[in-house]
PDB file of N, CA and C in Angstrom:
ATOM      1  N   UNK A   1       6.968 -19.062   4.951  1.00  0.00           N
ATOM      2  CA  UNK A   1       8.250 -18.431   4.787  1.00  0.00           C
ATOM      3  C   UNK A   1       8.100 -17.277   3.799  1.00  0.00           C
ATOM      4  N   UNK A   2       8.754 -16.356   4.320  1.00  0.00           N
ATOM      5  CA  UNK A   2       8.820 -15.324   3.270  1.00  0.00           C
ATOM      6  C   UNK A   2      10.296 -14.671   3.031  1.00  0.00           C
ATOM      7  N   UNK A   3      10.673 -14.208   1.817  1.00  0.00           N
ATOM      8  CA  UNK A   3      12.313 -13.821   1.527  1.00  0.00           C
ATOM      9  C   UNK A   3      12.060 -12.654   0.483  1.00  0.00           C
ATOM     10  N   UNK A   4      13.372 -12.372   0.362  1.00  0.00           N
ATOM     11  CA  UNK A   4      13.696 -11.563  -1.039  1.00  0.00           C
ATOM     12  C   UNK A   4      15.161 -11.305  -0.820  1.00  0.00           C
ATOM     13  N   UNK A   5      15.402 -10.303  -1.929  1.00  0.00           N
ATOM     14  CA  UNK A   5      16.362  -9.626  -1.994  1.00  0.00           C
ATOM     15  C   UNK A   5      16.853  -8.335  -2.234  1.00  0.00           C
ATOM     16  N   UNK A   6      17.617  -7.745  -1.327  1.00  0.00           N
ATOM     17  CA  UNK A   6      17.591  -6.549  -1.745  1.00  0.00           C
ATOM     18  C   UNK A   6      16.374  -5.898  -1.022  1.00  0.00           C
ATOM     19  N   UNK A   7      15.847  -4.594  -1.227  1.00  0.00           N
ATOM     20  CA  UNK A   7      14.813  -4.396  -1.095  1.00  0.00           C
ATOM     21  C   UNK A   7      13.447  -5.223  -0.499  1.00  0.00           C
ATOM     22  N   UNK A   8      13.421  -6.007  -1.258  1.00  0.00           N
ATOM     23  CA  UNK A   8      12.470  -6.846  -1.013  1.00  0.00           C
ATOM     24  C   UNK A   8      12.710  -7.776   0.375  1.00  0.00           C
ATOM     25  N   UNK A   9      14.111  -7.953   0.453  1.00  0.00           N
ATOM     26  CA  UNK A   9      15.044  -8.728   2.196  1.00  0.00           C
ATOM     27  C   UNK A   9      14.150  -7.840   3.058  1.00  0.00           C
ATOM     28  N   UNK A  10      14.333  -6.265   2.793  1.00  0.00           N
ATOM     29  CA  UNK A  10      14.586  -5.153   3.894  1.00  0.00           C
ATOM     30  C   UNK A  10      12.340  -5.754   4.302  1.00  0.00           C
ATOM     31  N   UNK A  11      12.142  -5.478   2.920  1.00  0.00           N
ATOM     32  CA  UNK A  11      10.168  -5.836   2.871  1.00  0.00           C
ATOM     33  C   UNK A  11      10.088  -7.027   4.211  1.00  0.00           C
ATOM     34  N   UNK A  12      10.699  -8.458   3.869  1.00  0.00           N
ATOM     35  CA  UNK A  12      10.395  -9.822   4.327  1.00  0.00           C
ATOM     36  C   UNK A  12      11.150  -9.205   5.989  1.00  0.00           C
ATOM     37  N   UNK A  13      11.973  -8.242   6.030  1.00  0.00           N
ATOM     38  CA  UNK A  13      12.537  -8.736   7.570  1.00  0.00           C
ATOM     39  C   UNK A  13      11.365  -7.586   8.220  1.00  0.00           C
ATOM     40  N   UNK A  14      11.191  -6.751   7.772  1.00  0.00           N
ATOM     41  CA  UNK A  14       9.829  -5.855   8.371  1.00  0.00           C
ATOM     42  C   UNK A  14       8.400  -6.468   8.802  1.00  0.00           C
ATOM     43  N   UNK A  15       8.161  -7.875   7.326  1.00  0.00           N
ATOM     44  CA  UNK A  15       6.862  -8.322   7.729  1.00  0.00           C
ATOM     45  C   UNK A  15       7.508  -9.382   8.759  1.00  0.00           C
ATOM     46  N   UNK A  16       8.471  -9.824   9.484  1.00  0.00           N
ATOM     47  CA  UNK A  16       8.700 -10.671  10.411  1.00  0.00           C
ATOM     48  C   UNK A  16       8.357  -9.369  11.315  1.00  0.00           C
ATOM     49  N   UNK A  17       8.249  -8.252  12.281  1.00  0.00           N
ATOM     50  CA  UNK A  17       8.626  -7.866  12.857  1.00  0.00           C
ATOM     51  C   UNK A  17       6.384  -7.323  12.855  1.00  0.00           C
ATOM     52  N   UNK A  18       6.336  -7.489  11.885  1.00  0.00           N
ATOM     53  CA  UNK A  18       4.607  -7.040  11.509  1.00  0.00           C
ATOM     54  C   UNK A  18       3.427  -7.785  11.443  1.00  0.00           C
ATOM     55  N   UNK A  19       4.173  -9.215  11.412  1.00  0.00           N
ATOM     56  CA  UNK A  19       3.139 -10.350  10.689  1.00  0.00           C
ATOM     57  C   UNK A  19       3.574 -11.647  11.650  1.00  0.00           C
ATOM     58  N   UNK A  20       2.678 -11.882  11.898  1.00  0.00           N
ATOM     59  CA  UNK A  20       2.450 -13.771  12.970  1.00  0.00           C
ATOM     60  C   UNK A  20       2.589 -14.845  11.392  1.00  0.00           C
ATOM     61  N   UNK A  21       2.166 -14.099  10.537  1.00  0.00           N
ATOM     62  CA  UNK A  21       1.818 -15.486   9.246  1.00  0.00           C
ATOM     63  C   UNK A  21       3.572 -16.094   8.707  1.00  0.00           C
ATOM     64  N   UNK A  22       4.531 -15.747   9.140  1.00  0.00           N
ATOM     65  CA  UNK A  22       5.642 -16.061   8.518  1.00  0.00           C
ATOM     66  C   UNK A  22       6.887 -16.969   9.636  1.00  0.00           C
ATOM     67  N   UNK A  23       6.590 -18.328   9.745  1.00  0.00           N
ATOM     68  CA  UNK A  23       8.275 -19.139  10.805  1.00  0.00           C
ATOM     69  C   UNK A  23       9.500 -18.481  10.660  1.00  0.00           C
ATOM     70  N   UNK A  24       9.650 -18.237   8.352  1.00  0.00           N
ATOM     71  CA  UNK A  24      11.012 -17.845   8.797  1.00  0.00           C
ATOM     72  C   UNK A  24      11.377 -17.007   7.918  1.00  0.00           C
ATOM     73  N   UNK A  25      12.209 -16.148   8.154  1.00  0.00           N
ATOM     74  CA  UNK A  25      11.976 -14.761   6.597  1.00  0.00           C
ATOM     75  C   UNK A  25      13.628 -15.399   5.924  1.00  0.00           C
ATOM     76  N   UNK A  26      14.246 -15.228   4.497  1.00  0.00           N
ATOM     77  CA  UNK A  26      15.071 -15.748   3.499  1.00  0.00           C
ATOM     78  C   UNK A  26      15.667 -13.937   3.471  1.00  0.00           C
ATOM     79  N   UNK A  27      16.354 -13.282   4.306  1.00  0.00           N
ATOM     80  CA  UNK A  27      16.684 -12.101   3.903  1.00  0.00           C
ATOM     81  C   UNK A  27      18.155 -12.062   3.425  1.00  0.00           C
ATOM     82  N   UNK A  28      18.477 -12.425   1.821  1.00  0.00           N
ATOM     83  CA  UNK A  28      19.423 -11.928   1.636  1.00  0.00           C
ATOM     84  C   UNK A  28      19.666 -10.831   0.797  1.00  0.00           C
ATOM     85  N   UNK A  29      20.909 -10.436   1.329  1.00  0.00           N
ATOM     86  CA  UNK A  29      21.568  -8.702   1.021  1.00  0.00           C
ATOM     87  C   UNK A  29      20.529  -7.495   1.081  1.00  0.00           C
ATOM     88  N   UNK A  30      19.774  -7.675   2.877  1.00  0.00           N
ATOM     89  CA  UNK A  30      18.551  -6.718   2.760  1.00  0.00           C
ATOM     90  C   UNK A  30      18.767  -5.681   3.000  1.00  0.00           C
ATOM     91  N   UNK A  31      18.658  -4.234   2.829  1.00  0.00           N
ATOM     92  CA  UNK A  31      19.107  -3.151   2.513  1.00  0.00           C
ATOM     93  C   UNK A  31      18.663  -2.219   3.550  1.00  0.00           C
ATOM     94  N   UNK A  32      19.175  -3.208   5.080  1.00  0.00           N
ATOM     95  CA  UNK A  32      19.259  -2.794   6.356  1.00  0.00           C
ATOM     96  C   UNK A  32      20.120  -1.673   6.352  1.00  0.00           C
ATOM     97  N   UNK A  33      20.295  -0.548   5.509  1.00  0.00           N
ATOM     98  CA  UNK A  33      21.236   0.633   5.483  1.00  0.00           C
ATOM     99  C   UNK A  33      19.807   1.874   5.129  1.00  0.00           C
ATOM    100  N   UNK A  34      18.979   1.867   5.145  1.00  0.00           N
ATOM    101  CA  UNK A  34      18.012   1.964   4.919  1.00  0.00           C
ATOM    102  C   UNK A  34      17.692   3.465   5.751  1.00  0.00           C
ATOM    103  N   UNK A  35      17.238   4.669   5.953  1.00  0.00           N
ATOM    104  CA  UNK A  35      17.434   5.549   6.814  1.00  0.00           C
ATOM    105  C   UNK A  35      16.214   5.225   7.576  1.00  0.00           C
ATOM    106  N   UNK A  36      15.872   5.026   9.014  1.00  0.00           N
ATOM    107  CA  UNK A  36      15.379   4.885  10.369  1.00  0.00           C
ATOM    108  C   UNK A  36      15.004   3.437  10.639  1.00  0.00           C
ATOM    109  N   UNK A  37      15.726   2.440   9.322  1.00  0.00           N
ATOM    110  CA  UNK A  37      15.038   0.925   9.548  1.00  0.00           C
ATOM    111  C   UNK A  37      16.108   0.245  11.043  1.00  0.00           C
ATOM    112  N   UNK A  38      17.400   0.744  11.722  1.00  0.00           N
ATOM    113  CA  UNK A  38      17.930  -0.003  12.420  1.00  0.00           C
ATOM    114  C   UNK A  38      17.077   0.641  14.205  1.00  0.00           C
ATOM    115  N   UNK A  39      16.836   1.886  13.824  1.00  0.00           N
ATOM    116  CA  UNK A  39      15.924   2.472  15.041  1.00  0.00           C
ATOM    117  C   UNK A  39      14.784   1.395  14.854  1.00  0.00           C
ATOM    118  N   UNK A  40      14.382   1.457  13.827  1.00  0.00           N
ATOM    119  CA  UNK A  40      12.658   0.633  14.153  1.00  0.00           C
ATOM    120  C   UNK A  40      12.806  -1.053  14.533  1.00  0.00           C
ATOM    121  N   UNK A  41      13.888  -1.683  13.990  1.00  0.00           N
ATOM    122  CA  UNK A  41      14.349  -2.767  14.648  1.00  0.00           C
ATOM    123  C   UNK A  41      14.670  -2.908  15.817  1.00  0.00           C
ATOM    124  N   UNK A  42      14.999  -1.883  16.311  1.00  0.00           N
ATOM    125  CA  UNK A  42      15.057  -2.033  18.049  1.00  0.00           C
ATOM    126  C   UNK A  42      14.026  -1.442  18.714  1.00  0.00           C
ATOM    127  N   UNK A  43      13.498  -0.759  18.469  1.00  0.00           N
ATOM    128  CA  UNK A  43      12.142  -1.028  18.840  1.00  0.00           C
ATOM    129  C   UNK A  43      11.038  -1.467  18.421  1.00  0.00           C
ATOM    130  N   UNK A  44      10.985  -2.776  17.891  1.00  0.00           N
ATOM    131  CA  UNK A  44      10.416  -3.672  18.099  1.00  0.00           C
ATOM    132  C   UNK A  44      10.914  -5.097  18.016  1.00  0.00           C
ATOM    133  N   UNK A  45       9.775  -5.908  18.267  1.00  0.00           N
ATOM    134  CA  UNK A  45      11.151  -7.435  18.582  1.00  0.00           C
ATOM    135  C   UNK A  45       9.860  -8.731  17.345  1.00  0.00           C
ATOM    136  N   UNK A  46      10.803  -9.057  16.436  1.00  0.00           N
ATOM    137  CA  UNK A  46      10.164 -10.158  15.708  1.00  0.00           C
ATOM    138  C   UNK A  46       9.482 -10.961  15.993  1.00  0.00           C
ATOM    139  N   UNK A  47       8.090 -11.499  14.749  1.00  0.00           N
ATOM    140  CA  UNK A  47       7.154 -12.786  15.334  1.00  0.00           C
ATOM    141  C   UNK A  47       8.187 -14.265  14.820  1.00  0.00           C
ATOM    142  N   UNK A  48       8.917 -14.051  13.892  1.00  0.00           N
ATOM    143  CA  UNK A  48       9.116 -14.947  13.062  1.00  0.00           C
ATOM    144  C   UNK A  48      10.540 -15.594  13.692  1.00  0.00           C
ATOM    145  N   UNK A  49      10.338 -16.406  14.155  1.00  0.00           N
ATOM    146  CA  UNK A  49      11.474 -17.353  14.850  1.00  0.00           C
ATOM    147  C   UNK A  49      13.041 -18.025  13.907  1.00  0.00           C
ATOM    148  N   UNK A  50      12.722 -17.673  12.735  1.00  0.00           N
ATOM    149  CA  UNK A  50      14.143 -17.910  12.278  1.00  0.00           C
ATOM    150  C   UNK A  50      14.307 -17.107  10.854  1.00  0.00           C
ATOM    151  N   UNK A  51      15.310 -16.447  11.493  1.00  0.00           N
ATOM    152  CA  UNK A  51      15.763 -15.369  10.563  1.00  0.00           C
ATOM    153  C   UNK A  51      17.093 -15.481   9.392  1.00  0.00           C
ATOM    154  N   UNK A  52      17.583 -15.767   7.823  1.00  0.00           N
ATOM    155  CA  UNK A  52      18.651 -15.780   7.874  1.00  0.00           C
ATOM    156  C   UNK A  52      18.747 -14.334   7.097  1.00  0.00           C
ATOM    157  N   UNK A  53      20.261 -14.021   7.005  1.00  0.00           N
ATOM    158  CA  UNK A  53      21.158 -12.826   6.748  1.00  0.00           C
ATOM    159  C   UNK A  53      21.794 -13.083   5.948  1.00  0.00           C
ATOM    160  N   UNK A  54      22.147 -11.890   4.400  1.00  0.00           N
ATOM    161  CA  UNK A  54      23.309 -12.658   4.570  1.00  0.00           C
ATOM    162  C   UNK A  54      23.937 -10.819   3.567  1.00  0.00           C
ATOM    163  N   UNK A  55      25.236 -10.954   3.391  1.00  0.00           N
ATOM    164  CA  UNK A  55      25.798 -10.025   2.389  1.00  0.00           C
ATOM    165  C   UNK A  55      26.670 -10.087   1.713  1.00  0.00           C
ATOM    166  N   UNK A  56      27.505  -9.491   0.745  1.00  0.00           N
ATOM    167  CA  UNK A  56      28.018  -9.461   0.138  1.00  0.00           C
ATOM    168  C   UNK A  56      29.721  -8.715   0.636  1.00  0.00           C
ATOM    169  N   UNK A  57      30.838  -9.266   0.518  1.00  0.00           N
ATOM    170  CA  UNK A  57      32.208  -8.634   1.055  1.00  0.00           C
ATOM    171  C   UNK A  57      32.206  -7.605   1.108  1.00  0.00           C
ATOM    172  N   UNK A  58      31.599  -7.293  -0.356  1.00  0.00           N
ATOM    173  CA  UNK A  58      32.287  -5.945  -1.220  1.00  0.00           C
ATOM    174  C   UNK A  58      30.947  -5.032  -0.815  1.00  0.00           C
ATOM    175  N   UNK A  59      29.953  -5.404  -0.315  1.00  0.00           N
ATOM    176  CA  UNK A  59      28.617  -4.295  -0.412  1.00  0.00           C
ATOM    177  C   UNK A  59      29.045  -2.844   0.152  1.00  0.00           C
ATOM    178  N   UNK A  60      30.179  -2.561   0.859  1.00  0.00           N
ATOM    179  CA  UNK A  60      30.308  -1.389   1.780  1.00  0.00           C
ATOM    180  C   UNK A  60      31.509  -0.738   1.178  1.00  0.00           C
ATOM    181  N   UNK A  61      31.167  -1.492  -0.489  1.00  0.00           N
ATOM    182  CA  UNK A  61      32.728  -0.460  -1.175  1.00  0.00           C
ATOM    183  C   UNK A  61      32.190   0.674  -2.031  1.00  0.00           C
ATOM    184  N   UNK A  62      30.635   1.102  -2.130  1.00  0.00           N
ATOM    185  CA  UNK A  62      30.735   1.958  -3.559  1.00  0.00           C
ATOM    186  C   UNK A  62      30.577   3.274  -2.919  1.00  0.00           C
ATOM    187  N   UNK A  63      30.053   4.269  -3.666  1.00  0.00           N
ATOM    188  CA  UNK A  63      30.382   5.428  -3.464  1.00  0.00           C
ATOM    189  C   UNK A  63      29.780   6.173  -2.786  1.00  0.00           C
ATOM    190  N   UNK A  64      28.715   5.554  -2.669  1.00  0.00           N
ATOM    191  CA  UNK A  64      26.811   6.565  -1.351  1.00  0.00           C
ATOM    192  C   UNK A  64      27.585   6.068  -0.274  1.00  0.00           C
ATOM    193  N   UNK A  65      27.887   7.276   0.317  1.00  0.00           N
ATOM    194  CA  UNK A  65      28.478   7.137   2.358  1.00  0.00           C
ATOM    195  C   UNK A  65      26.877   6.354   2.995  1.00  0.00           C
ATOM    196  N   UNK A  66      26.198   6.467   2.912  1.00  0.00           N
ATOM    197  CA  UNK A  66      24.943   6.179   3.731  1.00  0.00           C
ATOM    198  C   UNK A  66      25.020   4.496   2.867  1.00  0.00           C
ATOM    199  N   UNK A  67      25.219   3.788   1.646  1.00  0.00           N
ATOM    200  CA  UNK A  67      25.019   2.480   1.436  1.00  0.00           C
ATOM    201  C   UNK A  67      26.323   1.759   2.278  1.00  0.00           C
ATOM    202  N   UNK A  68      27.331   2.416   2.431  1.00  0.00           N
ATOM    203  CA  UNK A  68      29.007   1.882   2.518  1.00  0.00           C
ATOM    204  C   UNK A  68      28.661   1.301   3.962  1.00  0.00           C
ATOM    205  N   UNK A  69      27.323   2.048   4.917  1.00  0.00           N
ATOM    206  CA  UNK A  69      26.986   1.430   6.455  1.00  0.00           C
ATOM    207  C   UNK A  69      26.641   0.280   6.400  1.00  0.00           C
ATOM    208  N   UNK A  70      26.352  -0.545   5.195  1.00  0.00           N
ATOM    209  CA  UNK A  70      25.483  -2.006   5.301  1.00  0.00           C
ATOM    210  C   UNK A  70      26.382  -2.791   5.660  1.00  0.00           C
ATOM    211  N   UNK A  71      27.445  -2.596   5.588  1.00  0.00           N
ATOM    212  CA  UNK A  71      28.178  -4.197   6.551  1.00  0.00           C
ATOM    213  C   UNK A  71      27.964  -3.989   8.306  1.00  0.00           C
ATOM    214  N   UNK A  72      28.459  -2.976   8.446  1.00  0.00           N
ATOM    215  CA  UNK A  72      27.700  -2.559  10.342  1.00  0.00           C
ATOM    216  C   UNK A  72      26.645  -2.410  10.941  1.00  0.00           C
ATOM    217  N   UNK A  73      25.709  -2.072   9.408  1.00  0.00           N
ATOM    218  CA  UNK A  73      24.015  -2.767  10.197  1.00  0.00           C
ATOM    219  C   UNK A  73      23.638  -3.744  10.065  1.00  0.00           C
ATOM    220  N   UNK A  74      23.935  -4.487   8.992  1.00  0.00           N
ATOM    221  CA  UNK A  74      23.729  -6.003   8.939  1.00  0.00           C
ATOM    222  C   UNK A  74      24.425  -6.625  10.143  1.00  0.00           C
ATOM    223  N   UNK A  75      25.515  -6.180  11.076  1.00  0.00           N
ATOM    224  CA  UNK A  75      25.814  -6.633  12.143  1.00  0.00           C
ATOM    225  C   UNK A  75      25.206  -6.451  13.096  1.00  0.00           C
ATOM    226  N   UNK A  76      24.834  -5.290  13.305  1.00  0.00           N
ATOM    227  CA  UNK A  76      24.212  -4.764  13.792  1.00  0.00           C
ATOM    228  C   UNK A  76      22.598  -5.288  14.844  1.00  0.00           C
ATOM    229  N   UNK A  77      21.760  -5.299  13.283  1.00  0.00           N
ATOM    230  CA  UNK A  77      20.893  -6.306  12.679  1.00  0.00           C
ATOM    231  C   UNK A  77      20.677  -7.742  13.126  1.00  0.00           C
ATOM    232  N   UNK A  78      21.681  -8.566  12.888  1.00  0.00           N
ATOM    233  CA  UNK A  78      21.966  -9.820  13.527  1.00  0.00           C
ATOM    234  C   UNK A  78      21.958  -9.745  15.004  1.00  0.00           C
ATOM    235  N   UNK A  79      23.222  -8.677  15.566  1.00  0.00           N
ATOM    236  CA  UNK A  79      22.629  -9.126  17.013  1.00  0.00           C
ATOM    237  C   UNK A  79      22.045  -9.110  17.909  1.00  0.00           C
ATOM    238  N   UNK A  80      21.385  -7.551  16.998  1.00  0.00           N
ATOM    239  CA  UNK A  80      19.537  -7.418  17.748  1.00  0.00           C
ATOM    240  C   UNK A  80      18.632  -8.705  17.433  1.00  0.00           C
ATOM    241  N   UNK A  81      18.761  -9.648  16.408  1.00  0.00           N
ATOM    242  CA  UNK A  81      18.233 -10.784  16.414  1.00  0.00           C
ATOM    243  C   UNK A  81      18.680 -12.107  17.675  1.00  0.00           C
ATOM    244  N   UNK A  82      19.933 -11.823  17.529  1.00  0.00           N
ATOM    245  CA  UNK A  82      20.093 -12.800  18.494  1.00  0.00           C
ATOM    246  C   UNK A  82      20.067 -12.355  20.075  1.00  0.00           C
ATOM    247  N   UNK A  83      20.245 -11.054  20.274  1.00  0.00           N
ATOM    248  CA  UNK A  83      19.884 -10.727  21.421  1.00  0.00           C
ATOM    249  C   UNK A  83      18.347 -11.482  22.426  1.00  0.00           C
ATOM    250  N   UNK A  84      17.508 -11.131  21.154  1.00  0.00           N
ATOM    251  CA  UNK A  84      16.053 -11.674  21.441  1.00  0.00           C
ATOM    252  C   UNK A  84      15.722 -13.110  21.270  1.00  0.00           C
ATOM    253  N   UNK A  85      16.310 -13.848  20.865  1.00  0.00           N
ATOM    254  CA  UNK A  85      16.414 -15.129  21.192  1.00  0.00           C
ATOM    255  C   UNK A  85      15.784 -15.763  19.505  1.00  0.00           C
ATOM    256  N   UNK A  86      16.589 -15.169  18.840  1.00  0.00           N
ATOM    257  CA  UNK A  86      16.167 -16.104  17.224  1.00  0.00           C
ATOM    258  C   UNK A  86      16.585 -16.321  16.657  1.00  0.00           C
ATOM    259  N   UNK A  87      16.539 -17.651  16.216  1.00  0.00           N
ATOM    260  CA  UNK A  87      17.168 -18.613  15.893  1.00  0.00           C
ATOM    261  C   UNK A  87      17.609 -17.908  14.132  1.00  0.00           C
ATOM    262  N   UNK A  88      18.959 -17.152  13.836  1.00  0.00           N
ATOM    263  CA  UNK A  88      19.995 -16.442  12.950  1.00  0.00           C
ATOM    264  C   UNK A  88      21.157 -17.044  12.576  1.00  0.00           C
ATOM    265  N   UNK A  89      21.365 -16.472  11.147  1.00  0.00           N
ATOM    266  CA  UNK A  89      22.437 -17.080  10.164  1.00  0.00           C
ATOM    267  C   UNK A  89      22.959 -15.536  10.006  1.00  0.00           C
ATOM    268  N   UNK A  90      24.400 -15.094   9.866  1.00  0.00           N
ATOM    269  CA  UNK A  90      24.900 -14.276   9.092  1.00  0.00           C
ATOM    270  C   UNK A  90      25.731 -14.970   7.982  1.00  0.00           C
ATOM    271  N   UNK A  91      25.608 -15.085   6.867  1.00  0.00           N
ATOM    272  CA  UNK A  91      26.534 -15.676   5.917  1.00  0.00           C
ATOM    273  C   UNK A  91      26.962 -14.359   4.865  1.00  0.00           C
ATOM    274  N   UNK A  92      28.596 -14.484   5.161  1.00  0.00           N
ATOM    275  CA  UNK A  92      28.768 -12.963   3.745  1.00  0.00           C
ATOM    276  C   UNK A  92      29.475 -14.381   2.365  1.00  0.00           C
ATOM    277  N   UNK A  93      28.888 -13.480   1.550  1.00  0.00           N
ATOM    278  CA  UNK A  93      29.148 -13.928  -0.086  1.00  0.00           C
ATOM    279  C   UNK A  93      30.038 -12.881  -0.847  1.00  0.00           C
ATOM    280  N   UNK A  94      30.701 -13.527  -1.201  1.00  0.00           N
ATOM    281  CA  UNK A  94      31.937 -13.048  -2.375  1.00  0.00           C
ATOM    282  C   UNK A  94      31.241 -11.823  -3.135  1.00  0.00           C
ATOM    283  N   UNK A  95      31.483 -11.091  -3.196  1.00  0.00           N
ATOM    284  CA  UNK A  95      31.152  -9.638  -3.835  1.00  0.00           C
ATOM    285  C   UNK A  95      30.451  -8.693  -3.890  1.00  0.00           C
ATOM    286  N   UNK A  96      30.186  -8.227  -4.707  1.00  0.00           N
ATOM    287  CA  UNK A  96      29.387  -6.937  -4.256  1.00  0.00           C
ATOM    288  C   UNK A  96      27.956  -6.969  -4.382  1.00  0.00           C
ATOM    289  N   UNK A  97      27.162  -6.074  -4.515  1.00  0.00           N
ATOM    290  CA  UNK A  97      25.084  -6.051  -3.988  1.00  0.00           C
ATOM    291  C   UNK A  97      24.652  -6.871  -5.525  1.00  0.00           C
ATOM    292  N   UNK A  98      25.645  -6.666  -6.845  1.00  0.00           N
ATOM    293  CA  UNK A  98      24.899  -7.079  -7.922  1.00  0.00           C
ATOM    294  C   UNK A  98      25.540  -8.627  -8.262  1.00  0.00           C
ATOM    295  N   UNK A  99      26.204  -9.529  -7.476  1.00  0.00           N
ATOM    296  CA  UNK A  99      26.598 -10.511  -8.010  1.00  0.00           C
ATOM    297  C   UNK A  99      25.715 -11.519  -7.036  1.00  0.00           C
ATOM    298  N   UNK A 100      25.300 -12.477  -8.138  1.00  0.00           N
ATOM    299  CA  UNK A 100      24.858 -13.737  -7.908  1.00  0.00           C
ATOM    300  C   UNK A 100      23.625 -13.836  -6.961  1.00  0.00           C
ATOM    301  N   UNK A 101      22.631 -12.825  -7.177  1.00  0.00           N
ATOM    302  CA  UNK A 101      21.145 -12.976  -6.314  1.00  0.00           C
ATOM    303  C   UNK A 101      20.696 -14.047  -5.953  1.00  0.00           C
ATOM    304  N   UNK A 102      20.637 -14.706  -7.560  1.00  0.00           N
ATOM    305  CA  UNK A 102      19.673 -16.004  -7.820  1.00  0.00           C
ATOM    306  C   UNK A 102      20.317 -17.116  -6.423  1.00  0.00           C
ATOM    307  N   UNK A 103      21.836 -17.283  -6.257  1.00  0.00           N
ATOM    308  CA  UNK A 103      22.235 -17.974  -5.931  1.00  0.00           C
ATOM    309  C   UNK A 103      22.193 -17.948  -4.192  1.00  0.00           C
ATOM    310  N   UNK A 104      22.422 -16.638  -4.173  1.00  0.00           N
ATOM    311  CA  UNK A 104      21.942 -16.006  -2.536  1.00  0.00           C
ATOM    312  C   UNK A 104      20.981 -16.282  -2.215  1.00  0.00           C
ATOM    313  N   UNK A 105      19.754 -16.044  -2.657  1.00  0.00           N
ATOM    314  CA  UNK A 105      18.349 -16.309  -2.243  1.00  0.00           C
ATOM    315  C   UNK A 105      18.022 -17.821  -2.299  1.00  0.00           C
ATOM    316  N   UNK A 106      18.425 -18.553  -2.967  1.00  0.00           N
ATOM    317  CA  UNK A 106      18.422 -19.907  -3.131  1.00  0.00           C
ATOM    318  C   UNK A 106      19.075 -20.298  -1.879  1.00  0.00           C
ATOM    319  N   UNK A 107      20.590 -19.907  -1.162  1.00  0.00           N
ATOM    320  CA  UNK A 107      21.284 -20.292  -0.267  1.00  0.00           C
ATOM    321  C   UNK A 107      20.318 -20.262   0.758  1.00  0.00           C
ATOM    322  N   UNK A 108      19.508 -18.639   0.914  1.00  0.00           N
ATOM    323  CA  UNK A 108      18.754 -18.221   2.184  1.00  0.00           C
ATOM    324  C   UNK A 108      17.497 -18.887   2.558  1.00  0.00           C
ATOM    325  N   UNK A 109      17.092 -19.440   1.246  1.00  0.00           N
ATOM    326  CA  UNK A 109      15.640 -19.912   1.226  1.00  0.00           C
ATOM    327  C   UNK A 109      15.778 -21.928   1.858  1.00  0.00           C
ATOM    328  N   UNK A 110      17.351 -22.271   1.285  1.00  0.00           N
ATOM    329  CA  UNK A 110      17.438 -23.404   1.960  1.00  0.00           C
ATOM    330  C   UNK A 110      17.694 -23.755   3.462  1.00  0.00           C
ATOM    331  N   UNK A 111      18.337 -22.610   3.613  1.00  0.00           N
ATOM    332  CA  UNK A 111      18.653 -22.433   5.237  1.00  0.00           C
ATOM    333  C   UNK A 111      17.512 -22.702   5.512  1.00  0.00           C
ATOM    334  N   UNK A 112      16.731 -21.565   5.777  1.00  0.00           N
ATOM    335  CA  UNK A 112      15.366 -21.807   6.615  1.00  0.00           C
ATOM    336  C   UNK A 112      14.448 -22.455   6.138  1.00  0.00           C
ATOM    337  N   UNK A 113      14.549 -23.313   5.194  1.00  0.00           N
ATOM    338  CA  UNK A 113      13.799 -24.218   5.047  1.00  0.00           C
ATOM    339  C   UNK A 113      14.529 -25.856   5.997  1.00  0.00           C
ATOM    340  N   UNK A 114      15.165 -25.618   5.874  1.00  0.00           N
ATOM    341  CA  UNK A 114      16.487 -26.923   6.845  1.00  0.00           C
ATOM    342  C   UNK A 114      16.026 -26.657   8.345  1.00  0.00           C
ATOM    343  N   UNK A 115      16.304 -25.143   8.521  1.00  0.00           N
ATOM    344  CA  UNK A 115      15.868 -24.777  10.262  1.00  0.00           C
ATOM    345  C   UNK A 115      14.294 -25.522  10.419  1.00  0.00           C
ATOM    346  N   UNK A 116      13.740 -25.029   9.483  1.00  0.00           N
ATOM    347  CA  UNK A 116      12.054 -25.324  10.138  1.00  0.00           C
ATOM    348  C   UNK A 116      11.841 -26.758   9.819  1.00  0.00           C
ATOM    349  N   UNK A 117      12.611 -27.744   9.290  1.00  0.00           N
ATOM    350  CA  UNK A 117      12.747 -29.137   9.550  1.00  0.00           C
ATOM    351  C   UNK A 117      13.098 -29.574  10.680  1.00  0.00           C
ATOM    352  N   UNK A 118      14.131 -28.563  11.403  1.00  0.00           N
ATOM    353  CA  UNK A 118      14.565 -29.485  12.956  1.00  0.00           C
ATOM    354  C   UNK A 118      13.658 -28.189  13.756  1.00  0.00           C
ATOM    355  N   UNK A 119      12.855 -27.212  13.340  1.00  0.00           N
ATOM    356  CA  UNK A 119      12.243 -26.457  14.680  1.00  0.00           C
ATOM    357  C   UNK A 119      11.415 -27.273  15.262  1.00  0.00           C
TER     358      UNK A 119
END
């Protein structure tokens, strides 16, 4: 399994899409707003069979027009995942990109650790 946050989400959902070594990537609040990362997601299709998502309400309130897109690519995002048949979580969390990481990544990292118990 591989995860992060932030940045590091956008890192873990790329090496699913790059890397056979990973079941399930922990991507929360990954910074799928990213300029040409929703083109390169559709063209290409993930190794890693369970993916979770997740964001924040408020992520699409501050002031960069190009960050304010992350709630519609994270949708986006998701249903190019599920289009292709993988097994996806979207979960949004109470506020904005800087509240409660620790607790997000903890949420994301249990998910797919739960999925790859019943895969």
């Amino acid at each position: 399994m591989l995860g992060g946050y932030s940045l590091a989400a956008l890192f873990s959902l790329w090496s699913a899409y790059e890397s056979q070594s990973f079941a399930a990537i922990a991507a929360a609040s990954p910074s799928v707003w990213f300029p040409g990362w929703l083109d390169y997601a559709k063209a290409h299709e993930p190794k890693a069979g369970i993916i979770y998502l997740s964001l924040g309400d408020r992520e699409d309130k501050g002031r960069n027009p190009v960050m304010r897109t992350v709630s519609t690519c994270i949708e986006e995002q998701h249903a190019l995942l599920q289009d292709v048949g993988i097994k996806t979580t979207l979960t949004w969390n109470p506020g904005n990109h800087f509240q409660h990481p620790e607790l997000r990544c903890a949420k994301a990292f249990i998910w797919c650790l739960d999925q790859l118990l019943l895969y």
